[in-house]
Structure formats: C-alpha cells, structure tokens
C-alpha atoms as a PDB file:
ATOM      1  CA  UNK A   1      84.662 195.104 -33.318  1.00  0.00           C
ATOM      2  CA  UNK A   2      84.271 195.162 -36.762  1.00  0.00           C
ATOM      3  CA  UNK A   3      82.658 198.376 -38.188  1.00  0.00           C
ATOM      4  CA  UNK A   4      80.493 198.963 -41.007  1.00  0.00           C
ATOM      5  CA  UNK A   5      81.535 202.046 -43.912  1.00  0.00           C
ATOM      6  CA  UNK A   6      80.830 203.700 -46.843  1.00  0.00           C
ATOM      7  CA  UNK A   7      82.731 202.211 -49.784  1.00  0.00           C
ATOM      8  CA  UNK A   8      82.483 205.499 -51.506  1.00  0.00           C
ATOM      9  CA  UNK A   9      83.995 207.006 -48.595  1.00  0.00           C
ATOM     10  CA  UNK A  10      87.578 205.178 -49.496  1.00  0.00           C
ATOM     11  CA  UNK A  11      88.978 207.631 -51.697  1.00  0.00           C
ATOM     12  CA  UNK A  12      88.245 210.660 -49.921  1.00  0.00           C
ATOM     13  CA  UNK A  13      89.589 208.754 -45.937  1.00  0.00           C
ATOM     14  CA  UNK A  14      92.972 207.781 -48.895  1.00  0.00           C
ATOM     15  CA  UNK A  15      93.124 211.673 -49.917  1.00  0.00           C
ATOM     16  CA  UNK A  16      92.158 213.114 -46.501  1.00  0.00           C
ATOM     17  CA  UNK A  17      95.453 211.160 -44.890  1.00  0.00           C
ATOM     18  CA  UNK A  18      97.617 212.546 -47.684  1.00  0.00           C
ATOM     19  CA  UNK A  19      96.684 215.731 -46.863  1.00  0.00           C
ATOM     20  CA  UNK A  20      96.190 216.132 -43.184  1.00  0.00           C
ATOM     21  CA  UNK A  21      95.832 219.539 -41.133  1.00  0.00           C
ATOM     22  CA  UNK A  22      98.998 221.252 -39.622  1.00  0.00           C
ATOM     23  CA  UNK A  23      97.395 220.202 -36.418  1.00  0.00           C
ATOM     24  CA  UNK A  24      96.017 216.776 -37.443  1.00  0.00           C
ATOM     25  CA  UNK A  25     100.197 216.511 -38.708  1.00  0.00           C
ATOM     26  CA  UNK A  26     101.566 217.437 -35.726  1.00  0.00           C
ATOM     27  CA  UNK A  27      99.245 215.161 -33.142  1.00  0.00           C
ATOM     28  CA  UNK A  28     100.076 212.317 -35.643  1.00  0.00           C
ATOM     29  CA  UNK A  29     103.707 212.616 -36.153  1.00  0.00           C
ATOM     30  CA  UNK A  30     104.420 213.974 -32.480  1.00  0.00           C
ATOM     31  CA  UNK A  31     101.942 211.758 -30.125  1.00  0.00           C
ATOM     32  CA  UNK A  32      99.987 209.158 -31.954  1.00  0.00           C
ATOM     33  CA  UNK A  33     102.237 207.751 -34.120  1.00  0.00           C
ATOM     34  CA  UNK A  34     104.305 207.005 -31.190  1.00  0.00           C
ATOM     35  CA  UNK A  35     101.734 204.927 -28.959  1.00  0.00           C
ATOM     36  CA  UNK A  36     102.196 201.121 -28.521  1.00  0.00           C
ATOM     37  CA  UNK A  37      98.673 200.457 -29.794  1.00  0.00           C
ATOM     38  CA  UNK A  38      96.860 201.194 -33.587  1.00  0.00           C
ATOM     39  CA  UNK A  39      95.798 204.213 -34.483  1.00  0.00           C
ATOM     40  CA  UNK A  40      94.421 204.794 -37.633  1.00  0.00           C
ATOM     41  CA  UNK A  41      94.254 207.968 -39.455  1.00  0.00           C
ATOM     42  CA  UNK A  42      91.006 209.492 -41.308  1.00  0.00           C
ATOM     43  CA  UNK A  43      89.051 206.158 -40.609  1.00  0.00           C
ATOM     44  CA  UNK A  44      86.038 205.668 -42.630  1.00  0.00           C
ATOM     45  CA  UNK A  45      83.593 204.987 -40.065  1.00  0.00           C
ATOM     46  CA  UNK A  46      79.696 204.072 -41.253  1.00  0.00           C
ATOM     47  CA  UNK A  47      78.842 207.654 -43.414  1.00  0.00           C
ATOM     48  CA  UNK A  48      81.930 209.470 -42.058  1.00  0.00           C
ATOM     49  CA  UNK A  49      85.621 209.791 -42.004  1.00  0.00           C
ATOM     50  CA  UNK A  50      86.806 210.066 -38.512  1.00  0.00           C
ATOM     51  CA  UNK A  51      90.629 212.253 -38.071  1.00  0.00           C
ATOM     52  CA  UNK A  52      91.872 209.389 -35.699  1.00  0.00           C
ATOM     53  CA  UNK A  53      90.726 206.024 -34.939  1.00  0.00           C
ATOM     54  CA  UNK A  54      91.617 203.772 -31.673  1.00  0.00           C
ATOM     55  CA  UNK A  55      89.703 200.148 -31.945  1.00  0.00           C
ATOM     56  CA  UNK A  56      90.897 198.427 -29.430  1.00  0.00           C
ATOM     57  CA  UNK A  57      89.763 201.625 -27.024  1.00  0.00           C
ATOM     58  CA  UNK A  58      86.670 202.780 -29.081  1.00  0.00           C
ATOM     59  CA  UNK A  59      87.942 206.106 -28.967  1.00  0.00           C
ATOM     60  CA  UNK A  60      87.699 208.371 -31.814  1.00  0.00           C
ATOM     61  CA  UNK A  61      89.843 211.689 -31.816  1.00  0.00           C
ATOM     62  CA  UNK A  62      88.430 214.777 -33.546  1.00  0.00           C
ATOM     63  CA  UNK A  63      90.620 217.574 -34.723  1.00  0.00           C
ATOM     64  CA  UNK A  64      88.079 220.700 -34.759  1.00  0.00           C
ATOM     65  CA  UNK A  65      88.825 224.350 -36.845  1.00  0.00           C
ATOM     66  CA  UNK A  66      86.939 226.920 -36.616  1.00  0.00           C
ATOM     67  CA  UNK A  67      84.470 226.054 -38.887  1.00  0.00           C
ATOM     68  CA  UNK A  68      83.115 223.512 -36.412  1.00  0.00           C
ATOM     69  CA  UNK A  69      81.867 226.262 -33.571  1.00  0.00           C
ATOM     70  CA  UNK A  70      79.531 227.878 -36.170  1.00  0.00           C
ATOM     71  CA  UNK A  71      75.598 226.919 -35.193  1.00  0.00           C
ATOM     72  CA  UNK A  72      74.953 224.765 -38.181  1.00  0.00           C
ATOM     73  CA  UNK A  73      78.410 222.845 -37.712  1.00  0.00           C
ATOM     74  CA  UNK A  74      78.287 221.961 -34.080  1.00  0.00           C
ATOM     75  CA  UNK A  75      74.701 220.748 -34.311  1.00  0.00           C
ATOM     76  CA  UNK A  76      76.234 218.009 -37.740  1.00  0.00           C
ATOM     77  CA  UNK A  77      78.820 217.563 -35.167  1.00  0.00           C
ATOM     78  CA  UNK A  78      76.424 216.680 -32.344  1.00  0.00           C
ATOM     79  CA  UNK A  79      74.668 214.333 -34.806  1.00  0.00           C
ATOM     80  CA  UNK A  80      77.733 212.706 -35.876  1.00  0.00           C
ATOM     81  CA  UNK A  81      78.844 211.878 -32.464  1.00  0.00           C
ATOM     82  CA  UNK A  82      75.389 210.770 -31.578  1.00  0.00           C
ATOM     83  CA  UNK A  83      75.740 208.792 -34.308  1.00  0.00           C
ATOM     84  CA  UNK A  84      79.242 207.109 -33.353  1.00  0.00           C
ATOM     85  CA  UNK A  85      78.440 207.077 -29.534  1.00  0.00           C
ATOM     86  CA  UNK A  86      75.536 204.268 -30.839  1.00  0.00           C
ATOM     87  CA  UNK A  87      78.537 202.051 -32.125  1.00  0.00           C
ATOM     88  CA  UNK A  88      80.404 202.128 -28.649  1.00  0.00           C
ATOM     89  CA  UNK A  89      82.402 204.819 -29.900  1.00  0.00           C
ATOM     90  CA  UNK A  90      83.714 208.000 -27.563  1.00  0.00           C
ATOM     91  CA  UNK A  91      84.343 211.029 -29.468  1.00  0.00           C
ATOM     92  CA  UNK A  92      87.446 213.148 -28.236  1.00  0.00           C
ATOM     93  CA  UNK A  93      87.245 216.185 -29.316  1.00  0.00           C
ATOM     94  CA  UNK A  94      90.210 219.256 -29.560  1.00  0.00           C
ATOM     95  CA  UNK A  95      90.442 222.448 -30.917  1.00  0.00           C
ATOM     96  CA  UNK A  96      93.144 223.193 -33.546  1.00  0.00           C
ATOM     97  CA  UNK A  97      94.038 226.184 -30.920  1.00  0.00           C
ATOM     98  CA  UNK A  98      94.155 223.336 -28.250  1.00  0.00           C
ATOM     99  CA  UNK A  99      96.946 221.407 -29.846  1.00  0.00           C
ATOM    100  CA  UNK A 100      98.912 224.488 -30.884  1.00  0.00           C
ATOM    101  CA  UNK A 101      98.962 225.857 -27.284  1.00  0.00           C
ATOM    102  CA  UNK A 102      98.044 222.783 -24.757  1.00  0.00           C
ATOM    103  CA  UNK A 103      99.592 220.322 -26.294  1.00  0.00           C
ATOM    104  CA  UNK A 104     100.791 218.174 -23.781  1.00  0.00           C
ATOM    105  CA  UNK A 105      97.381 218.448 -22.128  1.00  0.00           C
ATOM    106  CA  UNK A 106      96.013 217.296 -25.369  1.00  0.00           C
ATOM    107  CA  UNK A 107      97.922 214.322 -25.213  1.00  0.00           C
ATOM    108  CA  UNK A 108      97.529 213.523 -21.266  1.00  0.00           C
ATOM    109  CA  UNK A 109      94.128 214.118 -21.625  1.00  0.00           C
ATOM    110  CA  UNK A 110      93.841 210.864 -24.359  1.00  0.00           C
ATOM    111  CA  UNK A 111      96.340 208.782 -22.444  1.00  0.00           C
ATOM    112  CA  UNK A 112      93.824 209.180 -19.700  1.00  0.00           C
ATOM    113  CA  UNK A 113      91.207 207.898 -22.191  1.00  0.00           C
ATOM    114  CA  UNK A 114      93.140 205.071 -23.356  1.00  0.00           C
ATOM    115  CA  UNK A 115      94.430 204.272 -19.526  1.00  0.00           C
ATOM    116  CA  UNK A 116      97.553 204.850 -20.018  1.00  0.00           C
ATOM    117  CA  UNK A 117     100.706 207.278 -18.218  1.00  0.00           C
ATOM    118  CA  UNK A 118     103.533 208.954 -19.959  1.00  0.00           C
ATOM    119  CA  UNK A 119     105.332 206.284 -17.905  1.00  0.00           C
ATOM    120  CA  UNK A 120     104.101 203.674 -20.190  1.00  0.00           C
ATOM    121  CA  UNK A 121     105.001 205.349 -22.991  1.00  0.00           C
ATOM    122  CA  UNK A 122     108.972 205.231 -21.791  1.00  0.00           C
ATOM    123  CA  UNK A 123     108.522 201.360 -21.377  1.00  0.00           C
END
C-alpha cells in the first residue's frame, strides 16, 4: 500500500529518528530492530509522523508520555488515529511507563498483532 505524506513533514520524521525517546530507543534497539519484517521509524504518514511503522501489517506503534493523557491531547490523539484507522491502519498504542516496566508484554502484545511467537523470532 502506498501511502500519501506531507513533504514538509520530511525533515522533522529525519530529525525526530535522530533524536528518539529513551523509550522509543529502547523498543527500537531491543525489539523492533530485531524482527524479520520492516519497520520504519518516525514514518511520515499523510499530516503526521508516526513513532513506528509496519506496512506489510498496517500496524502503527505509538510511544505515548505523559503529555498524551491530558484532555486536549488524547482527544488530537483520538483524531489522529481516526484519521489513520481510515487508511487501514491499527494504531498500537503504549505508555512510556509501559515499556519501562512491562516490557516484554509490550513486545508479546505486538507479536500478537503482527501474528507472530517469540518462537519465530529464534528461527
């Protein structure tokens, strides 16, 4: 599926994946990195810049701080995944607290998404 984006979106996605959240860091470098399919990382996506990208499952994966539970933030956030879910897309969505302390349910919880095991991961 090819997806449309905001061409004045590129530089921010570029400077965004230079400079990526402990969190965003350590699901990249410790989980997604690792999968045998493409993930991208701060994907422009139409008007937005998605944390994590998976095409060939339509999955997006949000990394959320705090800033996201205020009222004003989770109702953009609502609109934004509104938005995606009309492109095909499933937003995953995890707290910053959620990969610090549940890690490994973070990541089960997305293999389940993609269909996949920790089995296939040792393949």
């Amino acid at each position: 599926m090819s997806l449309k984006y905001n061409p004045k979106l590129v530089g921010s996605a570029q400077h965004l994946r230079k400079n990526m959240t402990d969190e965003e860091k350590e699901l990249w470098y410790k989980f997604l990195k690792l999968l045998p399919i493409t993930v991208n990382r701060q994907k422009n996506i139409g008007n937005y810049i998605v944390d994590f990208f998976i095409s060939s499952k339509n999955i997006v994966i949000e990394i959320d701080g705090r800033q996201h539970y205020t009222a004003k933030n989770k109702a953009a956030d609502d609109k934004r995944d509104a938005e995606l879910a009309s492109l095909g897309l499933k937003v995953l969505r995890y707290s910053n607290n959620a990969i610090r302390y549940d890690f490994r349910i973070v990541c089960e919880s997305i293999l389940r998404h993609i269909g996949m095991t920790w089995d296939d991961l040792r393949k």
